[in-house]
PDB file of N, CA and C in Angstrom:
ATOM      1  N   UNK A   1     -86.846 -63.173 -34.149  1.00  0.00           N
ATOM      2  CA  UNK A   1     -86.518 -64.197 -33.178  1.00  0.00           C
ATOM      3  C   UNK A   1     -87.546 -65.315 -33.296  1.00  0.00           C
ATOM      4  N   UNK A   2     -86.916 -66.565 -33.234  1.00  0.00           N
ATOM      5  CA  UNK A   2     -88.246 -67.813 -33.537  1.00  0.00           C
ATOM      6  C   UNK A   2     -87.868 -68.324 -31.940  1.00  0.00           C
ATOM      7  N   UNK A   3     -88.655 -68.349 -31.130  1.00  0.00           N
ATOM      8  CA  UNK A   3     -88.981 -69.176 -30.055  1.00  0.00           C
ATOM      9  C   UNK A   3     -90.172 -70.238 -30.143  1.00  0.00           C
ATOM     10  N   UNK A   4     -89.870 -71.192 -29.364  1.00  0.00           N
ATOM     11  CA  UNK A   4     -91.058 -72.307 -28.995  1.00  0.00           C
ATOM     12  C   UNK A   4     -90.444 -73.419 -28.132  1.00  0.00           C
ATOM     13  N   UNK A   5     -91.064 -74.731 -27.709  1.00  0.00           N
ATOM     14  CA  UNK A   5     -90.672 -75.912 -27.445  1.00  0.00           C
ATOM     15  C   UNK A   5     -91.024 -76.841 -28.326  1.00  0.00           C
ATOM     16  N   UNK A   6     -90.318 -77.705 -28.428  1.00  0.00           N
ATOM     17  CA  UNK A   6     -89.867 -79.237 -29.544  1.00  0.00           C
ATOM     18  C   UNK A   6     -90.303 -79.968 -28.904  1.00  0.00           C
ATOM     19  N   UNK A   7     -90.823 -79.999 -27.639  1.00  0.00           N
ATOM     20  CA  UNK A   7     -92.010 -81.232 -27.054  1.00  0.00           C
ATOM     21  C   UNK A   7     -93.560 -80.663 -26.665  1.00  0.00           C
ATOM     22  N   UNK A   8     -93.575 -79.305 -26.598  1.00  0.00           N
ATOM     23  CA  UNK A   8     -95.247 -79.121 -26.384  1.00  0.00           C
ATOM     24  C   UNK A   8     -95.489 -78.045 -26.974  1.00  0.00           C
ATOM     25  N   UNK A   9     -96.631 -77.882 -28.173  1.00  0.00           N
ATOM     26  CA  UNK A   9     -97.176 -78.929 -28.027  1.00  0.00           C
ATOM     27  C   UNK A   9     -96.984 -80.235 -29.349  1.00  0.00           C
ATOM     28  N   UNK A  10     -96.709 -81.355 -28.851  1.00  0.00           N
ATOM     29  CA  UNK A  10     -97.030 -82.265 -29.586  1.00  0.00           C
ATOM     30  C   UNK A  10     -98.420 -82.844 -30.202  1.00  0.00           C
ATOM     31  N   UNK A  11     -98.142 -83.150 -31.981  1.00  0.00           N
ATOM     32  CA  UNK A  11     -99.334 -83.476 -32.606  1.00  0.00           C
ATOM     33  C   UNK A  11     -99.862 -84.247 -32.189  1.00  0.00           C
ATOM     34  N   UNK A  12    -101.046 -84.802 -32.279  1.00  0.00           N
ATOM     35  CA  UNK A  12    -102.229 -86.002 -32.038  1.00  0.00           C
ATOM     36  C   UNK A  12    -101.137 -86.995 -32.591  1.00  0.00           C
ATOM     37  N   UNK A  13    -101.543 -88.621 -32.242  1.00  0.00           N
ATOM     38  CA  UNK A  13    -100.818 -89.573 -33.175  1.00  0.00           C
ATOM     39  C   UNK A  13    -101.512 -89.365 -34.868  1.00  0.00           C
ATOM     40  N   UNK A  14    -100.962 -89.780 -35.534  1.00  0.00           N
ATOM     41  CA  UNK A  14    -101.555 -90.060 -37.218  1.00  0.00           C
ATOM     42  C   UNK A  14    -100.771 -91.256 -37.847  1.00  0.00           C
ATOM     43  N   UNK A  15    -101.820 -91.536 -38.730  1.00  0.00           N
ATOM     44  CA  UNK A  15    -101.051 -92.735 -39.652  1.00  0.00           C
ATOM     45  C   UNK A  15     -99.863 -92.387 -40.233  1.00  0.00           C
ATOM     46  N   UNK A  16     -99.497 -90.864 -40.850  1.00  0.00           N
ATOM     47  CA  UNK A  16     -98.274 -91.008 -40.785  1.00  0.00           C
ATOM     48  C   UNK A  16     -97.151 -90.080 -40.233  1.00  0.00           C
ATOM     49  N   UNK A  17     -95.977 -90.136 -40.088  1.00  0.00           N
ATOM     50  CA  UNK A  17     -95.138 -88.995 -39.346  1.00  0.00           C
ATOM     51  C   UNK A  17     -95.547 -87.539 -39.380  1.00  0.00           C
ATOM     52  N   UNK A  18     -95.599 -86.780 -38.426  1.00  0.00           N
ATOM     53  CA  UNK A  18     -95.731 -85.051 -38.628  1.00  0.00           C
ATOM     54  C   UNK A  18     -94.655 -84.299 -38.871  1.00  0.00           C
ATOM     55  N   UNK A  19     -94.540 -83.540 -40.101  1.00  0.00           N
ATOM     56  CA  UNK A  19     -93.129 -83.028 -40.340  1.00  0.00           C
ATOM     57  C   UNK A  19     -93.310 -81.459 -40.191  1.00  0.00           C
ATOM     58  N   UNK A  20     -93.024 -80.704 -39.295  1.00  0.00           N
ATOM     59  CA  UNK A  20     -92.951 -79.526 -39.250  1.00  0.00           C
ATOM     60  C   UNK A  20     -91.446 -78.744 -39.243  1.00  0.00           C
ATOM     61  N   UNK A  21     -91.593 -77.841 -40.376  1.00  0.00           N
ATOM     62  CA  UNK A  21     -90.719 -77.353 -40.893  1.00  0.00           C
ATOM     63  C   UNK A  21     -90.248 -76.139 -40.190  1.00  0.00           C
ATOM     64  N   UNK A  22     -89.074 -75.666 -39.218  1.00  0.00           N
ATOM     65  CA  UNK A  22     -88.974 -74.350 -37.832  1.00  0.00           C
ATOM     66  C   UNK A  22     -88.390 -73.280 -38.442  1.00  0.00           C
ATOM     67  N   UNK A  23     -87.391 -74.176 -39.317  1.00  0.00           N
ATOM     68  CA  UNK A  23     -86.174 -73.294 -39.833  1.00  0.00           C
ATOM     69  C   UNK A  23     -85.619 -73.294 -41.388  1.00  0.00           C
ATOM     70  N   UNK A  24     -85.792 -72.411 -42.395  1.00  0.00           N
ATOM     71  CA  UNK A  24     -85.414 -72.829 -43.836  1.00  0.00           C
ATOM     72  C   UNK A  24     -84.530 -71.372 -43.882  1.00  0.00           C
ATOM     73  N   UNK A  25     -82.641 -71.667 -44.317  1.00  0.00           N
ATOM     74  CA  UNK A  25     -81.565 -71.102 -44.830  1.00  0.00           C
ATOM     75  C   UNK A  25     -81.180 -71.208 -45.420  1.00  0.00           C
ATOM     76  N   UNK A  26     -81.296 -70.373 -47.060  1.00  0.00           N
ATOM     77  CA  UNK A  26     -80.268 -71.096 -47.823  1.00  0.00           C
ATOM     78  C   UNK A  26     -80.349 -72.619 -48.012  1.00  0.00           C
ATOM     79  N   UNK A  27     -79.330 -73.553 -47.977  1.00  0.00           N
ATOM     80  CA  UNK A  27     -79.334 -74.721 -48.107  1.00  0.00           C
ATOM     81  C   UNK A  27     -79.585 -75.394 -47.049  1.00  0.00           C
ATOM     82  N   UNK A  28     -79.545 -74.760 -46.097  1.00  0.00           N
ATOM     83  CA  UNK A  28     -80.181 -75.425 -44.681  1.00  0.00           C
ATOM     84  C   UNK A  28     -81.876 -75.806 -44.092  1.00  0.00           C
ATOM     85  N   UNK A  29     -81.736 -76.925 -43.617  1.00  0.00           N
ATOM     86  CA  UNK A  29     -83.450 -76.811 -43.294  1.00  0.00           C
ATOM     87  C   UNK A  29     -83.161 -77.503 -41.818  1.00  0.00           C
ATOM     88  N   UNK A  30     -84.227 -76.968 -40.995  1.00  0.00           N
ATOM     89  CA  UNK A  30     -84.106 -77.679 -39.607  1.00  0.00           C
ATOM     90  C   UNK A  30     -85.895 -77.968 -39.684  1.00  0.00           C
ATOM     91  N   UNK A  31     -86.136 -79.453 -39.404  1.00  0.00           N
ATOM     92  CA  UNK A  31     -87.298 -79.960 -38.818  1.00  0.00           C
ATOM     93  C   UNK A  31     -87.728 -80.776 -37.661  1.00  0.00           C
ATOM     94  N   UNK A  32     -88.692 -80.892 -37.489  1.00  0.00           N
ATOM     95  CA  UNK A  32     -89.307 -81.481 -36.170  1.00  0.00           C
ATOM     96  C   UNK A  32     -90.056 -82.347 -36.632  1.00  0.00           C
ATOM     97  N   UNK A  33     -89.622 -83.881 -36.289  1.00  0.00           N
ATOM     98  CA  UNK A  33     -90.549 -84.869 -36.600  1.00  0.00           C
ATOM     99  C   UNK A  33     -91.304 -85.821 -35.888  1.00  0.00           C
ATOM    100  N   UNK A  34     -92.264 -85.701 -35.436  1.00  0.00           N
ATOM    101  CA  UNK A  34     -92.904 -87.139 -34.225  1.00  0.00           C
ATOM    102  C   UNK A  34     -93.360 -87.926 -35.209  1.00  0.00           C
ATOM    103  N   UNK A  35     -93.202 -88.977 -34.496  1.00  0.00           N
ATOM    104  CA  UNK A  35     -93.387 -90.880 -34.779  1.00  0.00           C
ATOM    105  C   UNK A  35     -94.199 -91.350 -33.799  1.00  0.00           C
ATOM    106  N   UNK A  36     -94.780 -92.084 -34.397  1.00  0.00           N
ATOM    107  CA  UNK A  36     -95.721 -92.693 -33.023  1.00  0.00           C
ATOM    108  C   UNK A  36     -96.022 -93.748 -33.853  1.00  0.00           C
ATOM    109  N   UNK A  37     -94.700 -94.716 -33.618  1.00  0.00           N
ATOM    110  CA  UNK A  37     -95.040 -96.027 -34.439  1.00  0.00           C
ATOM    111  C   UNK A  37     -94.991 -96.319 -35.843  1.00  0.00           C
ATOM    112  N   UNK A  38     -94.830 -95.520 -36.701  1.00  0.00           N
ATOM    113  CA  UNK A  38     -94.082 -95.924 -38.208  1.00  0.00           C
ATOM    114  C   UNK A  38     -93.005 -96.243 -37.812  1.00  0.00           C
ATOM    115  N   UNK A  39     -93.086 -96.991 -39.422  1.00  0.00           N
ATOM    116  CA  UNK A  39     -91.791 -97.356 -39.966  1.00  0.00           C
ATOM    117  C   UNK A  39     -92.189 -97.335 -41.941  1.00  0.00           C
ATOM    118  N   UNK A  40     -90.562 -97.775 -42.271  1.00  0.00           N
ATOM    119  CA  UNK A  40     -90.966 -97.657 -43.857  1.00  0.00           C
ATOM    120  C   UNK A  40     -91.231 -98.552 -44.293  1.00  0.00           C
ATOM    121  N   UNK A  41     -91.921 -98.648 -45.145  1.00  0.00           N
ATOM    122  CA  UNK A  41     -92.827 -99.442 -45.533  1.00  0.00           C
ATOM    123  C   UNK A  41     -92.083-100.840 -46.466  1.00  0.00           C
ATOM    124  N   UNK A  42     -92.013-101.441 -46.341  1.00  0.00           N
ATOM    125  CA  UNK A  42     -91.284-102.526 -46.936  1.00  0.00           C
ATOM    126  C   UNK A  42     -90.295-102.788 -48.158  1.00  0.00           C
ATOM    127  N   UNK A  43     -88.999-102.750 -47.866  1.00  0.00           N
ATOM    128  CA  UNK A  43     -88.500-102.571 -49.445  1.00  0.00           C
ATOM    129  C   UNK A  43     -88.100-100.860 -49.602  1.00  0.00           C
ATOM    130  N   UNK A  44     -88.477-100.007 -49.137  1.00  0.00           N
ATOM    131  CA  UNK A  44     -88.379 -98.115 -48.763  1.00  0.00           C
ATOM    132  C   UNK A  44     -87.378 -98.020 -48.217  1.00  0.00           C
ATOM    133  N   UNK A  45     -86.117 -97.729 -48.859  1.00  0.00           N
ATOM    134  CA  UNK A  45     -85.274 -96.924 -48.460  1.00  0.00           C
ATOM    135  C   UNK A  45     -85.131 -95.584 -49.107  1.00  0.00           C
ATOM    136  N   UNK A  46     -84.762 -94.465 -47.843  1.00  0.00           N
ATOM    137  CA  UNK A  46     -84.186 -92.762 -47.889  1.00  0.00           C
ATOM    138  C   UNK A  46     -83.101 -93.442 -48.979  1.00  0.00           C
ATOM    139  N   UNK A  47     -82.737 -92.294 -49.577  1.00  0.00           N
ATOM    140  CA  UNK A  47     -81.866 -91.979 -50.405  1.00  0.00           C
ATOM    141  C   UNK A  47     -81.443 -90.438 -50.989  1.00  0.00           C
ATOM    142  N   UNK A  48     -81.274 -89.559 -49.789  1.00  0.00           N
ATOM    143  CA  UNK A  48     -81.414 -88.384 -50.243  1.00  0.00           C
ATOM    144  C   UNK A  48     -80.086 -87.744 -50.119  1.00  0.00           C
ATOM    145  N   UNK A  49     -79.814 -86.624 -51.504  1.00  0.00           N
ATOM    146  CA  UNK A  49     -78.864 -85.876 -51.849  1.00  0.00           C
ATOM    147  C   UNK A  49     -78.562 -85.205 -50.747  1.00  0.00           C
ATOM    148  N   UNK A  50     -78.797 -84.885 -49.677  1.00  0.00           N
ATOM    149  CA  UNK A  50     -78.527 -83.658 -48.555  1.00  0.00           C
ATOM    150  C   UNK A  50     -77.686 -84.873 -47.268  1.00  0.00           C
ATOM    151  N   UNK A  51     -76.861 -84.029 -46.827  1.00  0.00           N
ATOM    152  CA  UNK A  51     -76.702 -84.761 -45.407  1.00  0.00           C
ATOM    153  C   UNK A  51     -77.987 -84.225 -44.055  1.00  0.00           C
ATOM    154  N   UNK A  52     -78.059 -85.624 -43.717  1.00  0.00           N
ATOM    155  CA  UNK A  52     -79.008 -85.346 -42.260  1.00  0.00           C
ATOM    156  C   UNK A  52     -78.380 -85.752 -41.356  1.00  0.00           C
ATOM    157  N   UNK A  53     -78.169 -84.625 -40.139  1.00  0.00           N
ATOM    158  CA  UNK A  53     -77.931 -84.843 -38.949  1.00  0.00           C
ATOM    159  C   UNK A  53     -79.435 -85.241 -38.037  1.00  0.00           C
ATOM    160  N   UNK A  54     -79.582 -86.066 -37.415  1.00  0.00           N
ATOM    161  CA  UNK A  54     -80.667 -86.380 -36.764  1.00  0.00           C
ATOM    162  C   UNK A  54     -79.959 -86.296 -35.164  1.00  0.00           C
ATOM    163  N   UNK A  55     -81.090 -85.685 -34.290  1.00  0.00           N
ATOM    164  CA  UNK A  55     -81.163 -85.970 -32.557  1.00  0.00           C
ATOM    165  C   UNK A  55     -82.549 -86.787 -32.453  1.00  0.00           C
ATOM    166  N   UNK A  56     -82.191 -87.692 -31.280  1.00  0.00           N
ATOM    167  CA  UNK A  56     -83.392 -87.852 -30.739  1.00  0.00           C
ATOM    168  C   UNK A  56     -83.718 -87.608 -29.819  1.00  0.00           C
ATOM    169  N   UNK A  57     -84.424 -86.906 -29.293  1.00  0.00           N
ATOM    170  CA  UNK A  57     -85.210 -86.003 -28.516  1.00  0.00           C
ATOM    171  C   UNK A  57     -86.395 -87.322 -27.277  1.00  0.00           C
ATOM    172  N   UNK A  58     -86.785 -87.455 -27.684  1.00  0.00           N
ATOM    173  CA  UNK A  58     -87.724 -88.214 -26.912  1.00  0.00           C
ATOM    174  C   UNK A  58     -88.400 -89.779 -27.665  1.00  0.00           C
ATOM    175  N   UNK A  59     -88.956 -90.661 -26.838  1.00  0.00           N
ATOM    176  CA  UNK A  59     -88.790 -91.912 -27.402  1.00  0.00           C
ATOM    177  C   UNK A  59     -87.642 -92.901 -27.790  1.00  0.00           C
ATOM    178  N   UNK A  60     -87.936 -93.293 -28.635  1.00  0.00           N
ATOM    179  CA  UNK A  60     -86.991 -94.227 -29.019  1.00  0.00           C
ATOM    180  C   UNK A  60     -87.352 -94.741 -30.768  1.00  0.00           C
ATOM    181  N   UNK A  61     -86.139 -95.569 -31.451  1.00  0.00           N
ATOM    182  CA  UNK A  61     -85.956 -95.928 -32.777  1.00  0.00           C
ATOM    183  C   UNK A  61     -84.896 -96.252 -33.037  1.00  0.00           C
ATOM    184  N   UNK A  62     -85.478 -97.541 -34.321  1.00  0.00           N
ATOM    185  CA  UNK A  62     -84.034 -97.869 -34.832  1.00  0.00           C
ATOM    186  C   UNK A  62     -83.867 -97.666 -36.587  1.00  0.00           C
ATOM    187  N   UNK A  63     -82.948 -97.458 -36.571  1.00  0.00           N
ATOM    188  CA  UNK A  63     -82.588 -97.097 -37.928  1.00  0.00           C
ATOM    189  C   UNK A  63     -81.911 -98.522 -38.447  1.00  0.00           C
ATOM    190  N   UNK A  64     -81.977 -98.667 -40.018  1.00  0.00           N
ATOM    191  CA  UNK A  64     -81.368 -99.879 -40.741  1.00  0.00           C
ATOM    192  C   UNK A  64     -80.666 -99.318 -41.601  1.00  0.00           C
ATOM    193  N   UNK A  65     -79.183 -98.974 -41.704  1.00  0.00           N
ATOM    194  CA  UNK A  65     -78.557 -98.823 -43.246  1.00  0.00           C
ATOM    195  C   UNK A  65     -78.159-100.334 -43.632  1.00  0.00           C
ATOM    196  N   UNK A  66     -77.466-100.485 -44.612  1.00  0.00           N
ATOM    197  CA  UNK A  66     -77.422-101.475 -45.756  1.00  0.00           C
ATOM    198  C   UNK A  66     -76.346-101.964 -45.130  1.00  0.00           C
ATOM    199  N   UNK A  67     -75.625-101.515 -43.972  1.00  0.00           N
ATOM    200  CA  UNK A  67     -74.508-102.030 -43.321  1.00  0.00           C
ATOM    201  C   UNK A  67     -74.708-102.483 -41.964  1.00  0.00           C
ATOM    202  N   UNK A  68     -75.670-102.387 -41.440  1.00  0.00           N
ATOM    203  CA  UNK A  68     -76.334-102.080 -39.981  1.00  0.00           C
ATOM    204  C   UNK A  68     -77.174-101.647 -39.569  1.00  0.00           C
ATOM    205  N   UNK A  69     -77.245-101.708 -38.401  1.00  0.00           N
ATOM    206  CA  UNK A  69     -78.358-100.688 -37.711  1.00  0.00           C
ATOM    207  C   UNK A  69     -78.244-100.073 -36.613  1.00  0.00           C
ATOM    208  N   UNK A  70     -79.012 -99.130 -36.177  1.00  0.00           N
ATOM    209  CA  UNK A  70     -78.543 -98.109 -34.618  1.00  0.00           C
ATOM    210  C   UNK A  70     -80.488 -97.651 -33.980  1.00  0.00           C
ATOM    211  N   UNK A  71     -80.066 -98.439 -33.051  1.00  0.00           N
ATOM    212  CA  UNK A  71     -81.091 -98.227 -31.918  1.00  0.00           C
ATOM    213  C   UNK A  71     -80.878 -96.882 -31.238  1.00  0.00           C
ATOM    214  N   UNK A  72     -81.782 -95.977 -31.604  1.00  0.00           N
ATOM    215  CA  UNK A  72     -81.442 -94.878 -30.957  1.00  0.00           C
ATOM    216  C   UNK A  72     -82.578 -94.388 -29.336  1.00  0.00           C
ATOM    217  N   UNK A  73     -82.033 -93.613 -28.554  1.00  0.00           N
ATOM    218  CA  UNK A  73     -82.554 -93.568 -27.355  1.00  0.00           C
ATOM    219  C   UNK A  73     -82.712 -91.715 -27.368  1.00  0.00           C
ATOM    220  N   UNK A  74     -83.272 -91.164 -26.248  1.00  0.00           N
ATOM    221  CA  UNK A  74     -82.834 -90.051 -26.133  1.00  0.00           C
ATOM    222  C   UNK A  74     -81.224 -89.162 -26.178  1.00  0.00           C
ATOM    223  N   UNK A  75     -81.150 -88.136 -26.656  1.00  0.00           N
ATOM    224  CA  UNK A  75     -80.105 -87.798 -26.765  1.00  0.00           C
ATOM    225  C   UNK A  75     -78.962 -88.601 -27.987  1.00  0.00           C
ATOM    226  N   UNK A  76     -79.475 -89.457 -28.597  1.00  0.00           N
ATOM    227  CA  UNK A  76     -78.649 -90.177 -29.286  1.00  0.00           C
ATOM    228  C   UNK A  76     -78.879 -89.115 -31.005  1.00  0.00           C
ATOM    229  N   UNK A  77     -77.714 -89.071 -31.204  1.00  0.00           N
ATOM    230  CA  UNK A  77     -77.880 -88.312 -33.295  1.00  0.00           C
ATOM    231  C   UNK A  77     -76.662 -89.484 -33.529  1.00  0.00           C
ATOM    232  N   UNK A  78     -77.139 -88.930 -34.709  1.00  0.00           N
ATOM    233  CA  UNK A  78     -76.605 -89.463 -35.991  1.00  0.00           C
ATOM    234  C   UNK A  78     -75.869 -88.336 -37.231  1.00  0.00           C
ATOM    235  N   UNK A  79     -75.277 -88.631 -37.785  1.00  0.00           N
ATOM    236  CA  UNK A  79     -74.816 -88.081 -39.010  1.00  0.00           C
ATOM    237  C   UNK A  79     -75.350 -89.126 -40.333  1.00  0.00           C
ATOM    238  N   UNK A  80     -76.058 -88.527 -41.461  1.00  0.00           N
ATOM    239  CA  UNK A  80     -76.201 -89.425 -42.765  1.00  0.00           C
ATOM    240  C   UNK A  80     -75.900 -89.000 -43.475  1.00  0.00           C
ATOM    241  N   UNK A  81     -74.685 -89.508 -44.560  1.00  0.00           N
ATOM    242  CA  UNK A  81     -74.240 -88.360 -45.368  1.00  0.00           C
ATOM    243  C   UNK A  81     -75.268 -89.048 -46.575  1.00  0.00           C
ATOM    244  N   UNK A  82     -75.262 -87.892 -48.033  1.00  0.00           N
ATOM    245  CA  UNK A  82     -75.977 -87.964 -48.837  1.00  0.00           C
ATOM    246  C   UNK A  82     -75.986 -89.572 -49.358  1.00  0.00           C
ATOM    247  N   UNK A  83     -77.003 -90.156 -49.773  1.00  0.00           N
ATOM    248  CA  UNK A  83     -77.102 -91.015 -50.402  1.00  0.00           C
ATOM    249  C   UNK A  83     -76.491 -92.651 -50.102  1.00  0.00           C
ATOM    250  N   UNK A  84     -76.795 -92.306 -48.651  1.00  0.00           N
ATOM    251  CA  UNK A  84     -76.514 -93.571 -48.017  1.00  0.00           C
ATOM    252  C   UNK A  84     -78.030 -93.856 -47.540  1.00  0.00           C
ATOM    253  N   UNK A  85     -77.990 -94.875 -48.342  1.00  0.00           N
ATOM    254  CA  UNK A  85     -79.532 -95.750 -48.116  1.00  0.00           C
ATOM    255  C   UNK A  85     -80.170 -95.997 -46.648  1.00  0.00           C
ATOM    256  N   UNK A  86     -80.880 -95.893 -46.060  1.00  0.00           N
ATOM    257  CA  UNK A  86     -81.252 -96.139 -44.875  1.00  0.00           C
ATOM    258  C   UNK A  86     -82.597 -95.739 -44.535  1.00  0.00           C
ATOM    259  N   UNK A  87     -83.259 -96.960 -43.505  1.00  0.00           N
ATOM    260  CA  UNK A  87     -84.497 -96.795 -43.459  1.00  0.00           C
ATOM    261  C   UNK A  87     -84.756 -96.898 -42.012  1.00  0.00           C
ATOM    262  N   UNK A  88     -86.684 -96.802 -41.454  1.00  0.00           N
ATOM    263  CA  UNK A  88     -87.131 -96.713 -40.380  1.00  0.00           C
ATOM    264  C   UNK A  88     -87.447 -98.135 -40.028  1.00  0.00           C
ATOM    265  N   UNK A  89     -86.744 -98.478 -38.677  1.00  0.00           N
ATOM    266  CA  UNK A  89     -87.447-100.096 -38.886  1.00  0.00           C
ATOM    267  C   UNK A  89     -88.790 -99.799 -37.622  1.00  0.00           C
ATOM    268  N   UNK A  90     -88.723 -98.730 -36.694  1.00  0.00           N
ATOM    269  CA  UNK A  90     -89.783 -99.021 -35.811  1.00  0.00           C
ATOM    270  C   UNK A  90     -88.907 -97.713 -35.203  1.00  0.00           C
ATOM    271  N   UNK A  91     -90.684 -97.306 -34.791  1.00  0.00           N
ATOM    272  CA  UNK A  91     -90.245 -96.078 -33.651  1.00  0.00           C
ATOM    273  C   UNK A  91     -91.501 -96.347 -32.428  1.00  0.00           C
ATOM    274  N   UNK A  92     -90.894 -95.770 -31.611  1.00  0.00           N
ATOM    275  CA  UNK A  92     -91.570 -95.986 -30.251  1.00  0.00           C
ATOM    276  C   UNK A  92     -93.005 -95.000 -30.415  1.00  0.00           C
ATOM    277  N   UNK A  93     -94.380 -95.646 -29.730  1.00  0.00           N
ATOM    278  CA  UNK A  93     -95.395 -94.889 -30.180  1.00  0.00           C
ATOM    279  C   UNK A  93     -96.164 -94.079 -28.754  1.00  0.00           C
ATOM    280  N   UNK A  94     -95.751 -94.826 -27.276  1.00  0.00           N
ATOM    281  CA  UNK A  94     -95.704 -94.096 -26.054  1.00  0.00           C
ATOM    282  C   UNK A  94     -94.707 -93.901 -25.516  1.00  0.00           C
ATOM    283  N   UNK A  95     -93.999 -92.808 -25.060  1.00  0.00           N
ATOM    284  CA  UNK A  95     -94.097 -91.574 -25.609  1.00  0.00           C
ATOM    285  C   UNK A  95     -94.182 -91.280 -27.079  1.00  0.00           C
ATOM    286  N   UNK A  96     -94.384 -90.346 -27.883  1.00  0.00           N
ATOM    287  CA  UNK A  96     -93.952 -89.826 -29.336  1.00  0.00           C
ATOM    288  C   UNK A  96     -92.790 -89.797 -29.138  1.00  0.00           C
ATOM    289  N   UNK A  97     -92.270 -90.490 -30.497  1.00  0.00           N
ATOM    290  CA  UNK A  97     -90.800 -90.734 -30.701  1.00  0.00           C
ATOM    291  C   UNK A  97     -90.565 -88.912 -31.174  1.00  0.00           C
ATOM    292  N   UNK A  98     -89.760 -88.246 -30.704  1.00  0.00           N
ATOM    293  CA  UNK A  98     -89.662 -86.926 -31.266  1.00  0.00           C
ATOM    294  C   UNK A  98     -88.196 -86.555 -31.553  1.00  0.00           C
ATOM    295  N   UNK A  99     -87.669 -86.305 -32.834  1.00  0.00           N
ATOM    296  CA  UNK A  99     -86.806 -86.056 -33.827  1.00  0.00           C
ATOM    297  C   UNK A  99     -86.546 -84.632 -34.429  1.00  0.00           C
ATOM    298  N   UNK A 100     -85.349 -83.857 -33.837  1.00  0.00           N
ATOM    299  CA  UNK A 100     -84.837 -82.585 -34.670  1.00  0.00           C
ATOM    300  C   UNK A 100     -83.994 -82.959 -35.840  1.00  0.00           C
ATOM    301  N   UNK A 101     -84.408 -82.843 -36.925  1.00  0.00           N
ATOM    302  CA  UNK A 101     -83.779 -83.024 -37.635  1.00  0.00           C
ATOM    303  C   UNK A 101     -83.264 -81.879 -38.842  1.00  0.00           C
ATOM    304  N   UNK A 102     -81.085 -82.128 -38.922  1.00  0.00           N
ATOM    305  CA  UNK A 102     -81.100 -80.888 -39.699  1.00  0.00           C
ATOM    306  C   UNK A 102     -80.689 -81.244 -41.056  1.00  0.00           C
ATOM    307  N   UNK A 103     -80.539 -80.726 -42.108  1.00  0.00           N
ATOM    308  CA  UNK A 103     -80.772 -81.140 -43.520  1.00  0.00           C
ATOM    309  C   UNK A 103     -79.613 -79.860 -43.794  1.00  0.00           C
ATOM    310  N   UNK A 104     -78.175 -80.477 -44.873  1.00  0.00           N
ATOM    311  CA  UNK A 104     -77.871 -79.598 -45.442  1.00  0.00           C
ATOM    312  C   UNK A 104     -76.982 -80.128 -46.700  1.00  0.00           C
ATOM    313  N   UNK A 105     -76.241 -79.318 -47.310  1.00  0.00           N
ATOM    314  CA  UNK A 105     -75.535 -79.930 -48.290  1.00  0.00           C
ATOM    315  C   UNK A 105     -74.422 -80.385 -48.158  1.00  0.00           C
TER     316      UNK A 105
END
């Protein structure tokens, strides 16, 4: 049985995102990510083979694909299917922006 909470405890801030890894299945991965103010770095777009479902959990962020963008709030997910370009334009740094994120094929 894996128990815990996805808001405490939360990491210190750092220069860059904290990625802690809860859950690895097979092709499945579930992570936990706080933000406290990144974004990608100029010209950086994701481009990854897996679909990500993202929640957001606490804070706030907006995402940029090549078509748009989505301001996300608490409670707000997303679906990304593989290899749709998309990046971080800003995440909220009081509170920690905090992100479950699940990864599969």
């Amino acid at each position: 049985m894996l128990t815990g909470n996805l808001l405490d405890p939360l990491p210190p801030a750092a220069r860059d995102e904290v990625l802690d890894t809860l859950l690895t299945c097979g092709a499945v991965r579930i992570e936990r990510i706080v933000s406290t103010g990144q974004s990608s770095p100029p010209g950086f777009w994701y481009d990854q083979d897996e679909t990500e479902f993202v929640v957001l959990l606490q804070g706030a962020a907006r995402l940029r694909f090549e078509d748009g963008e989505l301001t996300m709030t608490p409670g707000s997910y997303v679906t990304i299917a593989p290899h749709r370009r998309h990046r971080l334009e800003w995440t909220q740094a009081d509170p920690p922006t905090v992100w479950l994120a699940v990864f599969f094929p």
